[in-house]
N, C-alpha and C. Protein backbone atom coordinates (compact mmCIF):
# COMPACT_ATOMS: atom_id res chain seq x y z
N UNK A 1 47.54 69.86 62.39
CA UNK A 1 48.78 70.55 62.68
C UNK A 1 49.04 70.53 64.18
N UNK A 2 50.42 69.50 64.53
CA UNK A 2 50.43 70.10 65.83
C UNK A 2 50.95 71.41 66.55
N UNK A 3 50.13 71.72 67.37
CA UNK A 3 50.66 72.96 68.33
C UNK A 3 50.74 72.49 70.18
N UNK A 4 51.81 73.15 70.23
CA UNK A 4 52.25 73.04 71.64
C UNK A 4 52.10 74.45 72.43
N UNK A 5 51.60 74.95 73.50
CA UNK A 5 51.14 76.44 74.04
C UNK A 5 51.56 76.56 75.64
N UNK A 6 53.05 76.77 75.74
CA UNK A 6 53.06 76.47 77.23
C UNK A 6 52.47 77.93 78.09
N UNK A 7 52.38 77.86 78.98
CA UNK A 7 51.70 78.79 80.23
C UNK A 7 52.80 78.55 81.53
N UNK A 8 52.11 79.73 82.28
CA UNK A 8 52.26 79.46 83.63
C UNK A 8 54.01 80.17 84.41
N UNK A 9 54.32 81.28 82.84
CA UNK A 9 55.83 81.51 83.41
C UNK A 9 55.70 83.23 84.09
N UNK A 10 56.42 83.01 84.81
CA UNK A 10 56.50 84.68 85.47
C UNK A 10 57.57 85.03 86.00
N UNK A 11 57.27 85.99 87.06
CA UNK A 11 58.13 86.44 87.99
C UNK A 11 58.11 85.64 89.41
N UNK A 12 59.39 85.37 89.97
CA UNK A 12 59.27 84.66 90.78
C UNK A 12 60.30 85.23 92.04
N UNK A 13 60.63 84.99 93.29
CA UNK A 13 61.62 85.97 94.12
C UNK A 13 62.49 84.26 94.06
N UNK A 14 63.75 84.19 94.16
CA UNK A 14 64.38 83.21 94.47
C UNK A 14 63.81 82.40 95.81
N UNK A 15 63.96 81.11 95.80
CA UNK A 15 63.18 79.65 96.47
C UNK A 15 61.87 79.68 96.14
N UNK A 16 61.19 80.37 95.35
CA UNK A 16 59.69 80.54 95.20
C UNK A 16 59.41 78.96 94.16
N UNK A 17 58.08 78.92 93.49
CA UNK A 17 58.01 77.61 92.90
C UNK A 17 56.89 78.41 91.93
N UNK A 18 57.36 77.27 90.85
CA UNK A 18 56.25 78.25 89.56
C UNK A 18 56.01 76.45 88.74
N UNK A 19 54.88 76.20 87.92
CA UNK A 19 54.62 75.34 87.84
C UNK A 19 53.92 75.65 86.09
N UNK A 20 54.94 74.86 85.22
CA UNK A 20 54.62 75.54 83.52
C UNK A 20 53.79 74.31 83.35
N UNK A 21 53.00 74.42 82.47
CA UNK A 21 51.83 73.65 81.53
C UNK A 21 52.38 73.74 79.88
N UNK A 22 51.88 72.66 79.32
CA UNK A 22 51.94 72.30 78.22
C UNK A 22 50.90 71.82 77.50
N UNK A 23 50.15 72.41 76.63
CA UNK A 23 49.22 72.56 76.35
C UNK A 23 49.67 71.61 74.78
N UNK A 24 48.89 70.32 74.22
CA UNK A 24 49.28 70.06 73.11
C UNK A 24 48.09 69.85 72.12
N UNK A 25 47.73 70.00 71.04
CA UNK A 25 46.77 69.85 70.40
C UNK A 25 46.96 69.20 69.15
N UNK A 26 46.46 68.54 67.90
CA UNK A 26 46.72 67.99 66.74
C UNK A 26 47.90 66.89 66.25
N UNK A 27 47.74 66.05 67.25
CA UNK A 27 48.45 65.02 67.03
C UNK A 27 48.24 63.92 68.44
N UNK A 28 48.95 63.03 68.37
CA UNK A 28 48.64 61.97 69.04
C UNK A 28 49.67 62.11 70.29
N UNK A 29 49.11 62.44 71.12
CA UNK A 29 50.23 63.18 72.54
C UNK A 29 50.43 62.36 73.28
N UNK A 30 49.63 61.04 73.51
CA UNK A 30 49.85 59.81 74.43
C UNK A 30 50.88 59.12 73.91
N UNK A 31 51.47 59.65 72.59
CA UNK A 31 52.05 58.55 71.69
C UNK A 31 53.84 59.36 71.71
N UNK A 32 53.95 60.48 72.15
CA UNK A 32 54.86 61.74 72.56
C UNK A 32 56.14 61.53 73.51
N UNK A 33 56.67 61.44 73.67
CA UNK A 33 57.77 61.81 74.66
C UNK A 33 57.66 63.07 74.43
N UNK A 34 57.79 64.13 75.99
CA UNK A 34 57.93 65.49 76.17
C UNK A 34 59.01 65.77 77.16
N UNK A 35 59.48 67.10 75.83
CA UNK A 35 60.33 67.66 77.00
C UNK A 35 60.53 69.15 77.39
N UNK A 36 61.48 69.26 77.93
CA UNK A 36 61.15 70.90 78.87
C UNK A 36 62.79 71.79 78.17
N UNK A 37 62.95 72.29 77.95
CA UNK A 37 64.42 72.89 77.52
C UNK A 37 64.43 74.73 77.89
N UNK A 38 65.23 74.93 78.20
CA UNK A 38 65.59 76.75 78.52
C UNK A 38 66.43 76.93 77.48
N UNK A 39 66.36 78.48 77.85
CA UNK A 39 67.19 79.11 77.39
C UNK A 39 67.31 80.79 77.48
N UNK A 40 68.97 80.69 78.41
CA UNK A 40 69.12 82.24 78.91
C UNK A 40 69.56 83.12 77.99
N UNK A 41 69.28 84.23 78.13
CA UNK A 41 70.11 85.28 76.97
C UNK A 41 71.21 85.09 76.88
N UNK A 42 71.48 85.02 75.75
CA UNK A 42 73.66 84.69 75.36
C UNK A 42 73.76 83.74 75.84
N UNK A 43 72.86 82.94 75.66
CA UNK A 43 73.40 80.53 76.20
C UNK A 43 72.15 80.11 75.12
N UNK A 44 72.91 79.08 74.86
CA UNK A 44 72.08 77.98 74.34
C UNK A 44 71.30 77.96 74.93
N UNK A 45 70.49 76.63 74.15
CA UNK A 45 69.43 76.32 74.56
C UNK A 45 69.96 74.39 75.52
N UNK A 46 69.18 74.83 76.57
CA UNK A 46 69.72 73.51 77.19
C UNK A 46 68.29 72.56 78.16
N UNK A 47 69.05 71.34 77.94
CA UNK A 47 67.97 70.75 78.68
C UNK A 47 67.36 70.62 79.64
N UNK A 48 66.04 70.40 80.24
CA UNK A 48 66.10 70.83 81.65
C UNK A 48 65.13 69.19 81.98
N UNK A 49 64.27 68.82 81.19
CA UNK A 49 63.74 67.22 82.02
C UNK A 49 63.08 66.95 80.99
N UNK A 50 62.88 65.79 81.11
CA UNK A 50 62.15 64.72 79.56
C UNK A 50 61.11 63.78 80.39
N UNK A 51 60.45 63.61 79.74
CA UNK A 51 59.01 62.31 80.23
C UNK A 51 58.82 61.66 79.13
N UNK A 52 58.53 60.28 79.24
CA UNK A 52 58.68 59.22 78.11
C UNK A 52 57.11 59.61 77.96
N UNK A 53 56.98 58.62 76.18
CA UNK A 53 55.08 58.99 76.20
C UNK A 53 54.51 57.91 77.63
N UNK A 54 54.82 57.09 78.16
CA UNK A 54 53.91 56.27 79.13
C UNK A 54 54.15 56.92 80.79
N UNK A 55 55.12 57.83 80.99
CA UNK A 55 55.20 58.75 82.07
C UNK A 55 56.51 57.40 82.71
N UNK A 56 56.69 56.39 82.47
CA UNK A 56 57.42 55.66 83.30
C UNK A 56 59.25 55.87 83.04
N UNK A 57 59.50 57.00 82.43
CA UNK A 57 60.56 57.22 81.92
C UNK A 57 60.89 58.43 82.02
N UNK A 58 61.29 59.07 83.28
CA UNK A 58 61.41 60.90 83.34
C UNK A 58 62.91 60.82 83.73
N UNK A 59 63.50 62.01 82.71
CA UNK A 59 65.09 62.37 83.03
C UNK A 59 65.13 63.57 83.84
N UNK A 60 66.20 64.14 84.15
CA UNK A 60 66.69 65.73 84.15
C UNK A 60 67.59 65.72 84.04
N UNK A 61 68.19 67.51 84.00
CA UNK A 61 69.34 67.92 84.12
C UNK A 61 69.72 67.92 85.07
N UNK A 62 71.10 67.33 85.53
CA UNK A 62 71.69 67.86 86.76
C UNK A 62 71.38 68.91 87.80
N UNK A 63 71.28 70.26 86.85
CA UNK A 63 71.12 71.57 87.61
C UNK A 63 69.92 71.76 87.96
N UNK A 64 68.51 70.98 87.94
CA UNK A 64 67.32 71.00 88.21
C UNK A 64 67.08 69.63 88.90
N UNK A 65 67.47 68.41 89.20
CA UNK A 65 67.29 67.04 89.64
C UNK A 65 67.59 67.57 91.59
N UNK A 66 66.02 67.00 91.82
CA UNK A 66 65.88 67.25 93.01
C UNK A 66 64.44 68.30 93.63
N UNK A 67 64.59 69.23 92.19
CA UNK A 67 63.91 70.93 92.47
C UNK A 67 62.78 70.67 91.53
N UNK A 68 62.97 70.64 90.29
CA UNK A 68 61.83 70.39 88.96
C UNK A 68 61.45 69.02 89.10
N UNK A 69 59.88 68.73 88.90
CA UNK A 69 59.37 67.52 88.48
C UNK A 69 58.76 67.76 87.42
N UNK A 70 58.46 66.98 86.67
CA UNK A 70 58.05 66.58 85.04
C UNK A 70 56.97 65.10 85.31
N UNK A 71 55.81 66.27 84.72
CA UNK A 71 54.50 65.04 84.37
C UNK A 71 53.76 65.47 83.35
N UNK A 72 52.89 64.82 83.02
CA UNK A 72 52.24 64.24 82.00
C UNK A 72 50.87 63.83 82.20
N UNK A 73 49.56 64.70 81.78
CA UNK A 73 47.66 64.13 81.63
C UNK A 73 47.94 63.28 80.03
N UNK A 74 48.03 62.57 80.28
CA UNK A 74 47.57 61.95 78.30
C UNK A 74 46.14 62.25 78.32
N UNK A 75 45.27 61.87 78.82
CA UNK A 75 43.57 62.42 78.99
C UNK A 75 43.33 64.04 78.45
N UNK A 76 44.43 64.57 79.58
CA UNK A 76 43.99 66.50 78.98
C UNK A 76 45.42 66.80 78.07
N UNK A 77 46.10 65.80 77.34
CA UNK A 77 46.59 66.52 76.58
C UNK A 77 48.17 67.48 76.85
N UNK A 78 48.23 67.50 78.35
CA UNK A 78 48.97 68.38 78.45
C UNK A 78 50.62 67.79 79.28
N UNK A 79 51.44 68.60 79.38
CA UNK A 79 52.35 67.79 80.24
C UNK A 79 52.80 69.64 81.08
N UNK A 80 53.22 69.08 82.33
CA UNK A 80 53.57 70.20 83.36
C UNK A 80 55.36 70.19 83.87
N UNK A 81 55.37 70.86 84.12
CA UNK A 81 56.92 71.29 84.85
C UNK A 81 56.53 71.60 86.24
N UNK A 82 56.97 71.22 86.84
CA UNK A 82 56.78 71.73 88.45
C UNK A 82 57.99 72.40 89.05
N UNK A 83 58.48 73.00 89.45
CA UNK A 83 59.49 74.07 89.91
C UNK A 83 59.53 74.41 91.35
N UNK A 84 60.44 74.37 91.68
CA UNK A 84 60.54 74.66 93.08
C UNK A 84 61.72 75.02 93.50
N UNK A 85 62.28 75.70 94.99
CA UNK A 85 63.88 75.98 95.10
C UNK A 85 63.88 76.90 94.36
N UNK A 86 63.73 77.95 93.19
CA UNK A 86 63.89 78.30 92.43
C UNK A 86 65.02 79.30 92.26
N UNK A 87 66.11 79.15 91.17
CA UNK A 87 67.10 80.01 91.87
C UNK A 87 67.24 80.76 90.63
N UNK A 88 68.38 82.21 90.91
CA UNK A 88 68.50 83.07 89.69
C UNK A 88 68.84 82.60 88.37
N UNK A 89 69.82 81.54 88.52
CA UNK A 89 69.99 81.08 87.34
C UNK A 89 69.09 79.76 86.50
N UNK A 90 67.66 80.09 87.27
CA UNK A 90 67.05 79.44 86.83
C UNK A 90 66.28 80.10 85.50
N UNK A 91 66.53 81.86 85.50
CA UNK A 91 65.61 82.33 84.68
C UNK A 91 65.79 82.56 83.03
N UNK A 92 64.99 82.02 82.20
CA UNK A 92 65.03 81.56 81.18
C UNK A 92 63.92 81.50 80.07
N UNK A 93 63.70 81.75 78.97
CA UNK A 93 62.42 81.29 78.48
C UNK A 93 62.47 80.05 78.47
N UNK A 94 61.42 78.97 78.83
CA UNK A 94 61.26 77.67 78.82
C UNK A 94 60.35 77.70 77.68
N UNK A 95 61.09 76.05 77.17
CA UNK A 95 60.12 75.50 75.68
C UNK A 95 59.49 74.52 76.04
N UNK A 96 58.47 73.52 75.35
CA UNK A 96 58.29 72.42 75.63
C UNK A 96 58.54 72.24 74.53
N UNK A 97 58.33 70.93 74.29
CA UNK A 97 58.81 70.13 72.78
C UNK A 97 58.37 68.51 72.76
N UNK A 98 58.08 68.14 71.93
CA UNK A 98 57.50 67.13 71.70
C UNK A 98 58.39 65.65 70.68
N UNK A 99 58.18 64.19 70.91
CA UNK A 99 58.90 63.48 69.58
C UNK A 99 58.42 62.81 69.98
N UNK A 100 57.84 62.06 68.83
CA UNK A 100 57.25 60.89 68.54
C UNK A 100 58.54 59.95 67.85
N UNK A 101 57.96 58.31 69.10
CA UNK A 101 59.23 57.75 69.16
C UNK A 101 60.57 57.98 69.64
N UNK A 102 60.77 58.71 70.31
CA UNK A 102 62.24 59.50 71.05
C UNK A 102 61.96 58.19 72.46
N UNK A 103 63.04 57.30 72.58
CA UNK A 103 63.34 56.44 73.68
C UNK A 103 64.12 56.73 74.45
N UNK A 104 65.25 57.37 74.01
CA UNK A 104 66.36 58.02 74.62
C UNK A 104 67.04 58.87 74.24
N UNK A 105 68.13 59.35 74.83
CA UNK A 105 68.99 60.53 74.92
C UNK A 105 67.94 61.77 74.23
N UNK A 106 67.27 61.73 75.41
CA UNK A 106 65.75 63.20 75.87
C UNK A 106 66.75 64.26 75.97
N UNK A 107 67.94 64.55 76.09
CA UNK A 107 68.59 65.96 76.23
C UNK A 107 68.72 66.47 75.09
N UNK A 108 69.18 65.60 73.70
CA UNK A 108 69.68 66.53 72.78
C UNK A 108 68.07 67.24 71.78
N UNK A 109 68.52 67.88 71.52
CA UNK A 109 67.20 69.41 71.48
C UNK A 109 67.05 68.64 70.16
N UNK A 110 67.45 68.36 69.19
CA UNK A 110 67.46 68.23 67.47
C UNK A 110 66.74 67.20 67.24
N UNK A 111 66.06 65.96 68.35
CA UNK A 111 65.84 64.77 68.48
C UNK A 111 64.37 65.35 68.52
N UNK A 112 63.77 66.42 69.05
CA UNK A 112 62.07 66.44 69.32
C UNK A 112 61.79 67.13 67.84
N UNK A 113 60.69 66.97 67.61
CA UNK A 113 60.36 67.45 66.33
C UNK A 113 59.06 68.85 66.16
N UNK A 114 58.77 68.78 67.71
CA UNK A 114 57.49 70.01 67.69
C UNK A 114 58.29 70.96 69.07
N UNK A 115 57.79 72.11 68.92
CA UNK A 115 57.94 72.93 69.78
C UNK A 115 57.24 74.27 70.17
N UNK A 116 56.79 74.44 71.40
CA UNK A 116 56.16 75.62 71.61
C UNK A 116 56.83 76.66 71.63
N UNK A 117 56.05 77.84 71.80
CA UNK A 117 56.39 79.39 71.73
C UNK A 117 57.44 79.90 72.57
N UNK A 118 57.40 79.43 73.97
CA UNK A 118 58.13 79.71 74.84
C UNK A 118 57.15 80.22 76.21
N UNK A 119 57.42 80.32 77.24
CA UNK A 119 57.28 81.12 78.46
C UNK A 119 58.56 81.68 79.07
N UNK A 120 58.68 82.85 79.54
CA UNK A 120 59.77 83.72 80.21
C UNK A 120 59.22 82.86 81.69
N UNK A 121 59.91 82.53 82.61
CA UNK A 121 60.26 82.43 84.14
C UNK A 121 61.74 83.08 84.59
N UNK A 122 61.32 84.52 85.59
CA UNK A 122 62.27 85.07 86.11
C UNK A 122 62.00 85.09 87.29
N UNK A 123 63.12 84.56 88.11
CA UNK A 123 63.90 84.85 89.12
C UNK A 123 64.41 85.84 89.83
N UNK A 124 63.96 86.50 90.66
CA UNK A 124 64.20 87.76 91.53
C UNK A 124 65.22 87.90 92.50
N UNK A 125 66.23 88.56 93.02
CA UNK A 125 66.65 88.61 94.88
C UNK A 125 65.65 89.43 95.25
């Protein structure tokens, strides 16, 4: 059974940097495209960066390109969010999510087929 267990979300003061983990277990994760998606109270859920399974293929969203990086251990299993700049409307529960075989269009949410629990990351003045 796969499970996905992200970490690493908190409180943060605006420009601060917070850095989520993705923890994946029971399935073949080298074989994965991963991705990162939010979602604020009263909004969808929206995309925030994608990593192909070989790492040579990373997207983002607009509103994070520049600030968030997106990687990937195939060895430990896990894939990370890196965060930085961090601004109010950054705060959100973040998902990770997983698809096997996903080549492209990493934004639309309905395309990954596993997903973790969530982490809260909030944003302070």
């Amino acid at each position: 059974q796969v499970q996905l267990v992200e970490s690493g979300g908190g409180l943060v003061q605006v420009g601060g940097s917070l850095r989520l983990s993705c923890a994946a277990s029971g399935g073949s994760f080298s074989s994965w495209s991963m991705g990162w998606f939010r979602q604020a109270p009263g909004k969808e859920r929206e995309f925030v960066a994608a990593i192909g399974w070989s790492a040579g293929t990373q997207t983002y969203a607009d509103s994070v390109k520049g600030r968030f990086a997106i990687s990937r251990d195939n060895a430990e299993n896990r894939a990370s969010l890196q965060m930085t700049s961090l601004k109010l409307e950054d705060t959100a529960v973040y998902f990770c999510a997983a698809s096997q075989g996903l080549t492209a269009n990493f934004h639309q949410h309905y395309r990954y087929d596993y997903w973790g629990q969530g982490t809260q990351v909030t944003v302070s003045s």
